[in-house]
PDB file of N, CA and C in Angstrom:
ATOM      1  N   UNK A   1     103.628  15.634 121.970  1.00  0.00           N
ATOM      2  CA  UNK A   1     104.204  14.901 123.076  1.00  0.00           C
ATOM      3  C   UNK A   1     105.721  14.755 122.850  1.00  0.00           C
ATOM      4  N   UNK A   2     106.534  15.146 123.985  1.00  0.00           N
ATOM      5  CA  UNK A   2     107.965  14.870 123.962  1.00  0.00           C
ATOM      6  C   UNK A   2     108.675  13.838 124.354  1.00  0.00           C
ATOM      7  N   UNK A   3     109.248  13.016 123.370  1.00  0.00           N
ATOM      8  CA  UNK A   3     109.774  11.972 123.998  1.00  0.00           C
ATOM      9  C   UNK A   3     110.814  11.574 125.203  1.00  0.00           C
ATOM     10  N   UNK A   4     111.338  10.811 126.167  1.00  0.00           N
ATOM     11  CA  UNK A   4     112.230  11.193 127.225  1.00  0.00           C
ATOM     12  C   UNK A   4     112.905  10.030 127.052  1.00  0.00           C
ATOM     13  N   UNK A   5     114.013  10.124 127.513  1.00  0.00           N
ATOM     14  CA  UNK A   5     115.416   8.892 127.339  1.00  0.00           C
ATOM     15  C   UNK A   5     116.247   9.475 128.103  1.00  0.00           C
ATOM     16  N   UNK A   6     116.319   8.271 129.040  1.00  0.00           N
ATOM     17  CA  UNK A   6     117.318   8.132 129.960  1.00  0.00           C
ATOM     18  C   UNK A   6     118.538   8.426 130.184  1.00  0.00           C
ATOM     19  N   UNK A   7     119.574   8.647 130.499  1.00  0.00           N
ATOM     20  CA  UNK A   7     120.701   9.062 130.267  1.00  0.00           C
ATOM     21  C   UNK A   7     121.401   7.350 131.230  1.00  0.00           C
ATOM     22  N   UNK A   8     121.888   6.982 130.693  1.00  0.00           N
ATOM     23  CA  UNK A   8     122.882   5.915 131.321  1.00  0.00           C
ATOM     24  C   UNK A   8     123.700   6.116 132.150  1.00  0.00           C
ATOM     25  N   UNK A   9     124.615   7.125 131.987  1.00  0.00           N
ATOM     26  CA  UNK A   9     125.623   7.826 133.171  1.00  0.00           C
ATOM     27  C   UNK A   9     124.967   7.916 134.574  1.00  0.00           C
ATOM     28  N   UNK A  10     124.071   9.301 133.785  1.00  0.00           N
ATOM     29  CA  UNK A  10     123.398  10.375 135.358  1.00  0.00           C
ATOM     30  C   UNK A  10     122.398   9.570 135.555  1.00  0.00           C
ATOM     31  N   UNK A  11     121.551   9.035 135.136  1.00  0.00           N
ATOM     32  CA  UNK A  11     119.728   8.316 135.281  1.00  0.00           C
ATOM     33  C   UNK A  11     119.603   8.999 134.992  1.00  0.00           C
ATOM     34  N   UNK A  12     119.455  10.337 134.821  1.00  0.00           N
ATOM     35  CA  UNK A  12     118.125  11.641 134.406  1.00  0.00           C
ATOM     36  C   UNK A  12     117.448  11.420 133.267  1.00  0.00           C
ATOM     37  N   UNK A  13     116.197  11.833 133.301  1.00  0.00           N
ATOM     38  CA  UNK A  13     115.185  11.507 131.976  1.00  0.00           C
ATOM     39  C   UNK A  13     115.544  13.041 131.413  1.00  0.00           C
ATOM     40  N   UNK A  14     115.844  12.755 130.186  1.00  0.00           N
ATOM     41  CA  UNK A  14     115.762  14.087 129.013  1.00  0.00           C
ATOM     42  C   UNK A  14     115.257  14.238 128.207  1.00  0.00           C
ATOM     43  N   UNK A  15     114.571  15.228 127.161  1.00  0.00           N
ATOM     44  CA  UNK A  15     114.198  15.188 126.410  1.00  0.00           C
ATOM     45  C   UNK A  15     114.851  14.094 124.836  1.00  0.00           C
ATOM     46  N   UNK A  16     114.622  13.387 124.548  1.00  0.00           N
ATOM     47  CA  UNK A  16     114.976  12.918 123.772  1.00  0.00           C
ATOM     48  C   UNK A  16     115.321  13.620 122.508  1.00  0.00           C
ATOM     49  N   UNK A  17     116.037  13.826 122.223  1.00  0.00           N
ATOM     50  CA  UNK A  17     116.696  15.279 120.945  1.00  0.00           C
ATOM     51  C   UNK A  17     118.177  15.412 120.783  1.00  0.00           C
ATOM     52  N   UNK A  18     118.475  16.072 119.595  1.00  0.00           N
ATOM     53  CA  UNK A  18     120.180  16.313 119.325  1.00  0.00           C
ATOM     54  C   UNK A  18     120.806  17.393 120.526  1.00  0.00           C
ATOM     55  N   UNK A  19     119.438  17.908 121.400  1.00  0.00           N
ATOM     56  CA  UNK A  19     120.048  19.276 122.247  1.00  0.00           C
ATOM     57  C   UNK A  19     120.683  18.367 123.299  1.00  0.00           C
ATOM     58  N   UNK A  20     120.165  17.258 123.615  1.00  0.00           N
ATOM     59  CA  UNK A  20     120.070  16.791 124.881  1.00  0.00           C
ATOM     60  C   UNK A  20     120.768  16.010 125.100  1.00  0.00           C
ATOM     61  N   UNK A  21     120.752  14.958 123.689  1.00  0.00           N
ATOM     62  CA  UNK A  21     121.945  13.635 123.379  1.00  0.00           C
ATOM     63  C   UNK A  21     122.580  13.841 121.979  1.00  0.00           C
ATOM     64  N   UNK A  22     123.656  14.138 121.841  1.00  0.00           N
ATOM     65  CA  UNK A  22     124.445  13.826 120.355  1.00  0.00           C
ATOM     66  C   UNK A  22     124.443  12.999 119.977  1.00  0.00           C
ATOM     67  N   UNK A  23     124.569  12.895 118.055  1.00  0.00           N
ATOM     68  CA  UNK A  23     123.750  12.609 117.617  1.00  0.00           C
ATOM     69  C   UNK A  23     124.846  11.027 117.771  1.00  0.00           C
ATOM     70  N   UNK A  24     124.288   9.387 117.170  1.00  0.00           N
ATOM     71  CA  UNK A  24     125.312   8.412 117.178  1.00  0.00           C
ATOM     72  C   UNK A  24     124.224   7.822 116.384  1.00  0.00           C
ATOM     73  N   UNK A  25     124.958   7.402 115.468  1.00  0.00           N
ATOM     74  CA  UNK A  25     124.262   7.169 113.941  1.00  0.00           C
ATOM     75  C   UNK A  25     123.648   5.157 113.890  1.00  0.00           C
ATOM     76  N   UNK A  26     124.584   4.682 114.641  1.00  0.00           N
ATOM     77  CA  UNK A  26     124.294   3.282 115.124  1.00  0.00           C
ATOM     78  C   UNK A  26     123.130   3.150 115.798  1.00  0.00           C
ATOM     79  N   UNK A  27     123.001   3.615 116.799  1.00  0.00           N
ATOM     80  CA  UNK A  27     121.598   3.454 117.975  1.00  0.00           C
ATOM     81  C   UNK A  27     120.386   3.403 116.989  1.00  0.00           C
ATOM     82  N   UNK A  28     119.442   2.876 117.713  1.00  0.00           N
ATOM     83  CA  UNK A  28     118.034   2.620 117.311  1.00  0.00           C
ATOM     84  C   UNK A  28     117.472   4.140 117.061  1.00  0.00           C
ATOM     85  N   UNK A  29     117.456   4.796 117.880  1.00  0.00           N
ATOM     86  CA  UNK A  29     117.110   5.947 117.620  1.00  0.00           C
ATOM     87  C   UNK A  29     118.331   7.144 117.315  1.00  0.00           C
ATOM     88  N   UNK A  30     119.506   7.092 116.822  1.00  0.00           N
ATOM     89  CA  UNK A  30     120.114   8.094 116.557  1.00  0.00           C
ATOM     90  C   UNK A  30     120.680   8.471 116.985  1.00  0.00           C
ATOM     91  N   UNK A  31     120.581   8.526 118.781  1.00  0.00           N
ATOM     92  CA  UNK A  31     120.790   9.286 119.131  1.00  0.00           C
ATOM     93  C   UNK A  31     122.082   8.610 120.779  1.00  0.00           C
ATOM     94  N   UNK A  32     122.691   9.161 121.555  1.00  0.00           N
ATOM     95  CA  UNK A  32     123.776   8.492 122.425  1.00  0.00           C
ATOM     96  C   UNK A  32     123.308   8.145 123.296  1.00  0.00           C
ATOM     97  N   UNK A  33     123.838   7.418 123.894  1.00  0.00           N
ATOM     98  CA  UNK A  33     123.121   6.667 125.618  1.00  0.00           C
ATOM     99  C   UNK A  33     123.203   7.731 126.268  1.00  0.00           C
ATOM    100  N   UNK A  34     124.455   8.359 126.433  1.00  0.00           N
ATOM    101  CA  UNK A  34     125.039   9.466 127.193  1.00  0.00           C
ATOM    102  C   UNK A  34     124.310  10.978 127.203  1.00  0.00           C
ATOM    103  N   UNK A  35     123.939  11.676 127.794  1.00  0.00           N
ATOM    104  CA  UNK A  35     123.625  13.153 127.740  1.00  0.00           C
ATOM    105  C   UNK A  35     124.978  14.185 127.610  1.00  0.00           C
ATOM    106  N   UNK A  36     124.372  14.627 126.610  1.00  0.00           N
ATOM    107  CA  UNK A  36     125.607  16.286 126.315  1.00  0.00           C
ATOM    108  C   UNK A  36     126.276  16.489 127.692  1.00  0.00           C
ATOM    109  N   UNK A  37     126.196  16.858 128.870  1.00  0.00           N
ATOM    110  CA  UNK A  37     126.501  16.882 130.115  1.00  0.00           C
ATOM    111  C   UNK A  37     127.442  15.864 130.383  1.00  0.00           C
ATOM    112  N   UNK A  38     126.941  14.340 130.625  1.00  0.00           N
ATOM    113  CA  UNK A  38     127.910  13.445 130.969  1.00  0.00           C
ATOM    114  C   UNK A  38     129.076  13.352 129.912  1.00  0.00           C
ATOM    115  N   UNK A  39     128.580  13.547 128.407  1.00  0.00           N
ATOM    116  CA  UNK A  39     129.306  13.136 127.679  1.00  0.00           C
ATOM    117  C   UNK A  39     130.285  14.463 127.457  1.00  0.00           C
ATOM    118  N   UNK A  40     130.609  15.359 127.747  1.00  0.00           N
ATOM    119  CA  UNK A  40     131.574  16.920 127.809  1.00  0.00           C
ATOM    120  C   UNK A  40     132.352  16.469 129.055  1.00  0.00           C
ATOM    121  N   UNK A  41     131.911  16.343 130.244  1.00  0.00           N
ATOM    122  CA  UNK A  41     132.066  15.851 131.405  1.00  0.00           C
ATOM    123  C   UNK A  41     133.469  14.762 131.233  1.00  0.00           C
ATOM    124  N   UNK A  42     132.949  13.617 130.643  1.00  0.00           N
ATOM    125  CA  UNK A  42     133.651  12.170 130.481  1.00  0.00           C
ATOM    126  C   UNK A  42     135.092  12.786 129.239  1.00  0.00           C
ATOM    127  N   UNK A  43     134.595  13.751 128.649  1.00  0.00           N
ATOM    128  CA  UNK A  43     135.448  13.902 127.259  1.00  0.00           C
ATOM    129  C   UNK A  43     136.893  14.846 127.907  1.00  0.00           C
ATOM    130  N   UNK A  44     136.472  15.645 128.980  1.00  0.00           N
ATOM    131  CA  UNK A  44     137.106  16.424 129.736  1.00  0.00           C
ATOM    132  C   UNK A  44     138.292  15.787 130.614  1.00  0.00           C
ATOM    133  N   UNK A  45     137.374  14.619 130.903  1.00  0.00           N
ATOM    134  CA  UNK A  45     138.336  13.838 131.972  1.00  0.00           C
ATOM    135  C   UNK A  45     139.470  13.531 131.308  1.00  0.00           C
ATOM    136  N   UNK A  46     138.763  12.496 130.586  1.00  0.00           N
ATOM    137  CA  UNK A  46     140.138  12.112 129.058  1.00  0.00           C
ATOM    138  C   UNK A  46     140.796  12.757 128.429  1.00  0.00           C
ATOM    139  N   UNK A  47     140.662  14.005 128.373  1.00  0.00           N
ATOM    140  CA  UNK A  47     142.279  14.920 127.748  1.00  0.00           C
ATOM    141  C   UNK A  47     142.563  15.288 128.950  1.00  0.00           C
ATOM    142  N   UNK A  48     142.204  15.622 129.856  1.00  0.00           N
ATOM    143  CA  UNK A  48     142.939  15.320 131.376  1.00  0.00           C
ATOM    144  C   UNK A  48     144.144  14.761 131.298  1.00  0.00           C
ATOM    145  N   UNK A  49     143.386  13.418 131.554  1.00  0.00           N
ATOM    146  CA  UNK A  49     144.110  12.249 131.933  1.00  0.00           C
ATOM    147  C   UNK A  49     145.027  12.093 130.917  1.00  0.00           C
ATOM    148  N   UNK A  50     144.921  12.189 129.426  1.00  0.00           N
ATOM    149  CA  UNK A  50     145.442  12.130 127.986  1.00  0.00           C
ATOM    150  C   UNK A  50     147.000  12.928 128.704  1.00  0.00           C
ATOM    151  N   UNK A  51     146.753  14.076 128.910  1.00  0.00           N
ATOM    152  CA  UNK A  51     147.597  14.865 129.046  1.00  0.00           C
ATOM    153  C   UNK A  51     148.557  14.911 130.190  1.00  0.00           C
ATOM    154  N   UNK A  52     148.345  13.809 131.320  1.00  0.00           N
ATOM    155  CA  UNK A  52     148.874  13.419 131.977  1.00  0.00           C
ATOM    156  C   UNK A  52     149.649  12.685 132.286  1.00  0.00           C
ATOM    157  N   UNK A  53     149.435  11.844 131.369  1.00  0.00           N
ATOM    158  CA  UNK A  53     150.236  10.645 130.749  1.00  0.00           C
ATOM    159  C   UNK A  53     151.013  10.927 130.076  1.00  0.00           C
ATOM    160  N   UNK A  54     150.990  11.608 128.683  1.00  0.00           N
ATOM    161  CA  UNK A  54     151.814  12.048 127.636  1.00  0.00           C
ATOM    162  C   UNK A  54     152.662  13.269 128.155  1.00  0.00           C
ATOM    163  N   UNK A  55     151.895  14.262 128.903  1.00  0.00           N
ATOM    164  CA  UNK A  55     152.699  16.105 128.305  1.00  0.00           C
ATOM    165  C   UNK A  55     152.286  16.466 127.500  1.00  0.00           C
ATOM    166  N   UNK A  56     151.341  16.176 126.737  1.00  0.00           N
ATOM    167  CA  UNK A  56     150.861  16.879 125.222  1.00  0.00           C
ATOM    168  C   UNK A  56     149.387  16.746 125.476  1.00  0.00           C
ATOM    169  N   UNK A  57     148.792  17.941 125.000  1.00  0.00           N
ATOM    170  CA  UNK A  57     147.530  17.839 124.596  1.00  0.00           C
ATOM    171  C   UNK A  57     147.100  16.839 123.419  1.00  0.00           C
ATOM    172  N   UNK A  58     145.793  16.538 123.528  1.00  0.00           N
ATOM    173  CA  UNK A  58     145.544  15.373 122.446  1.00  0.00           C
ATOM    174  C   UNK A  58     145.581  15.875 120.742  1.00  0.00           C
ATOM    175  N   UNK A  59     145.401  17.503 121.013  1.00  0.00           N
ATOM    176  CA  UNK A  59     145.158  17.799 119.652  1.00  0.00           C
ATOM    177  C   UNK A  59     146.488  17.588 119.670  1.00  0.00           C
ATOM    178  N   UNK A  60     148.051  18.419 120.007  1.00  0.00           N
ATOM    179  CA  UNK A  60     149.374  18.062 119.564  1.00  0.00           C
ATOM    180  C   UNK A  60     149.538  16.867 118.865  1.00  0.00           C
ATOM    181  N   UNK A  61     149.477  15.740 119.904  1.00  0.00           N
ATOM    182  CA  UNK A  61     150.022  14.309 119.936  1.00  0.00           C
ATOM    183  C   UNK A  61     149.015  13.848 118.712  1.00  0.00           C
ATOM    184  N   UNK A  62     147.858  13.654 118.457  1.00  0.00           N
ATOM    185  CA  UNK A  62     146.902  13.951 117.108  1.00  0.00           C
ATOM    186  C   UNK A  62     147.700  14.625 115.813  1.00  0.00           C
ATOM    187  N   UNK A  63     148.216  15.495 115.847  1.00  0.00           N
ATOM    188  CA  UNK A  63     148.394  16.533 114.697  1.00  0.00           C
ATOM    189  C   UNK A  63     149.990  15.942 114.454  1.00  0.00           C
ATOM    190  N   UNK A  64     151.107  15.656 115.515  1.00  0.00           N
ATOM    191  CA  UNK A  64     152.126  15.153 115.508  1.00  0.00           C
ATOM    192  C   UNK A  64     151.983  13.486 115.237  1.00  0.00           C
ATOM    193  N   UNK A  65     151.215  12.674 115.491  1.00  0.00           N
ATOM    194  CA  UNK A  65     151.373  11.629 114.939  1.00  0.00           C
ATOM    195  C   UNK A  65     150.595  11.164 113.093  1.00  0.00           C
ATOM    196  N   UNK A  66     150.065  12.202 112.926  1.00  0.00           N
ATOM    197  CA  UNK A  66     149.167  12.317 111.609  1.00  0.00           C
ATOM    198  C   UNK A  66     150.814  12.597 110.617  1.00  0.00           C
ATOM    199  N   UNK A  67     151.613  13.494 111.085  1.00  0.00           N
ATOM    200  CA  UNK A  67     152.495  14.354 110.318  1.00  0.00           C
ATOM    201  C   UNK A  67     154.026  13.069 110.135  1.00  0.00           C
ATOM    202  N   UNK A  68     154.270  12.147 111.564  1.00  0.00           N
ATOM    203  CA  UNK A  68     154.544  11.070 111.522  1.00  0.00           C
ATOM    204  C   UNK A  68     154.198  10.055 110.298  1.00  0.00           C
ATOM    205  N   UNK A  69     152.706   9.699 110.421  1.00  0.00           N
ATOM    206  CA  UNK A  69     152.263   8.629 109.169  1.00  0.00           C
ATOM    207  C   UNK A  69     152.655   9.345 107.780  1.00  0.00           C
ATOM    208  N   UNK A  70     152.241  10.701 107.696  1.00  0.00           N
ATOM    209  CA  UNK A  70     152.610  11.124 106.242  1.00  0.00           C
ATOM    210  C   UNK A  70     153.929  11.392 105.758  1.00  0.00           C
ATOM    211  N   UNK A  71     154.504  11.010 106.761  1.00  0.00           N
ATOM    212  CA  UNK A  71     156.395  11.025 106.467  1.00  0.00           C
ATOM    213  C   UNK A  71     156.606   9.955 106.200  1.00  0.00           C
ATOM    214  N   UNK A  72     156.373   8.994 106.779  1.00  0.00           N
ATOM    215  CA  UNK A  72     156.459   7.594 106.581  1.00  0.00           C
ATOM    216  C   UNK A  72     156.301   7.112 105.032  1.00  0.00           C
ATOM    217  N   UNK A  73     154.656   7.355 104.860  1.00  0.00           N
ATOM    218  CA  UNK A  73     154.510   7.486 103.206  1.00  0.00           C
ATOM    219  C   UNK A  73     154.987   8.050 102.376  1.00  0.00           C
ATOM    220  N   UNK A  74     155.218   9.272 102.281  1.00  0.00           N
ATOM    221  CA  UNK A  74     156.310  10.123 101.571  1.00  0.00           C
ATOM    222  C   UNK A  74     157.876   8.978 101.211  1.00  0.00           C
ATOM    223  N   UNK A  75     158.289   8.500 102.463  1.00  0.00           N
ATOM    224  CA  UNK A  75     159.456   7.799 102.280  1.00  0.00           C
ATOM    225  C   UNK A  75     159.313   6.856 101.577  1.00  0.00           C
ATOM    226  N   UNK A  76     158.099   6.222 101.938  1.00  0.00           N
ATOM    227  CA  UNK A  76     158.059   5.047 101.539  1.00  0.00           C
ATOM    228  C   UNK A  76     157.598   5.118  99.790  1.00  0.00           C
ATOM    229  N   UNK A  77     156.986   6.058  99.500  1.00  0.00           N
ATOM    230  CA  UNK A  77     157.188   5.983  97.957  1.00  0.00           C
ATOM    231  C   UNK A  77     158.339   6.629  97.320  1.00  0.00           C
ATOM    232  N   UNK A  78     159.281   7.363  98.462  1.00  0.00           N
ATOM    233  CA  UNK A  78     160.458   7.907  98.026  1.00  0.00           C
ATOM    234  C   UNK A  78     161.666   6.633  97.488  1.00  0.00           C
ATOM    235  N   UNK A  79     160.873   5.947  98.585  1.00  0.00           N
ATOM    236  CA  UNK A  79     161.608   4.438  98.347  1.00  0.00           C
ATOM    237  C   UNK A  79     161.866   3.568  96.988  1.00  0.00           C
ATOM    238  N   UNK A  80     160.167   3.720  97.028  1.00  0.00           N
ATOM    239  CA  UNK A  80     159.415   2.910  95.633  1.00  0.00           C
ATOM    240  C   UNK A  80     160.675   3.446  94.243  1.00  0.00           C
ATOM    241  N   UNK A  81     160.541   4.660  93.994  1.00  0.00           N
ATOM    242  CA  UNK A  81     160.931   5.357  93.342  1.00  0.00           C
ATOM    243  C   UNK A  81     161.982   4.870  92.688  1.00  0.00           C
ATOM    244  N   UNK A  82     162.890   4.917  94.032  1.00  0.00           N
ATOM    245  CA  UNK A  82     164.556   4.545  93.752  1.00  0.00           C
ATOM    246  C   UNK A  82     164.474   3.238  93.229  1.00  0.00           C
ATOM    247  N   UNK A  83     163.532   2.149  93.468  1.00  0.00           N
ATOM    248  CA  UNK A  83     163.888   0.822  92.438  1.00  0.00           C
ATOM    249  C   UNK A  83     163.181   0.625  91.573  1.00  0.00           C
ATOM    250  N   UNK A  84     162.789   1.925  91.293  1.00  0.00           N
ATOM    251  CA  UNK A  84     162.406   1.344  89.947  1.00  0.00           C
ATOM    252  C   UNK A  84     163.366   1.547  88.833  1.00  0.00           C
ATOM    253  N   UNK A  85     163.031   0.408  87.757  1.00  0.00           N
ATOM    254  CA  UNK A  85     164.044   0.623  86.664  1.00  0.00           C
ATOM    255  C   UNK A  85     163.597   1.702  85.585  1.00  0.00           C
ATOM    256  N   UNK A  86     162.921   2.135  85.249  1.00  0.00           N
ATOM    257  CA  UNK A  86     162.139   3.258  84.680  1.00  0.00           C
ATOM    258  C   UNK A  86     162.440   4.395  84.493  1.00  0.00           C
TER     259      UNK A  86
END
C-alpha cells in the first residue's frame, strides 16, 4: 500500500516519497509540505524576483558576498597580527 500526502500549495494527493516531496529532515515524516512541482515552481519565482531587485543572480550575489565575509576575516586577523607584541 502507498502512502498519499497532500501537497499544501496545489491540494493534490501524492505519493508520499523523496520523488514526490523533498526530503525536510524536521517534519514528522521527513518529508516537505510542498511537492517537487510547487516547490521548483516557488524556487523559480524567487531568483526571479532575487534578480530583480538586485541585477545579480543569486548564485553571484551568494559567491560575492561569501568572498566579502572572507576578506573581512583575513583583515581582521591581519589586524590581530599587527598588535601583537610577539
Amino acid at each position: 500500500m502507498v502512502t498519499k500526502k497532500q501537497c499544501t500549495k496545489c491540494k493534490k494527493r501524492k505519493n508520499a516519497d523523496v520523488i514526490e516531496f523533498p526530503p525536510h529532515p524536521k517534519s514528522s515524516d521527513g518529508l516537505g509540505s510542498w511537492c517537487r512541482s510547487c516547490s521548483n515552481i516557488n524556487s523559480a519565482l524567487w531568483r526571479q524576483a532575487f534578480r530583480a531587485r538586485t541585477g545579480k543572480s543569486y548564485e553571484v550575489a551568494l559567491r560575492e558576498a561569501k568572498r566579502a565575509k572572507w576578506a573581512e576575516i583575513a583583515l581582521g586577523a591581519a589586524e590581530e597580527e599587527k598588535g601583537r607584541p610577539w
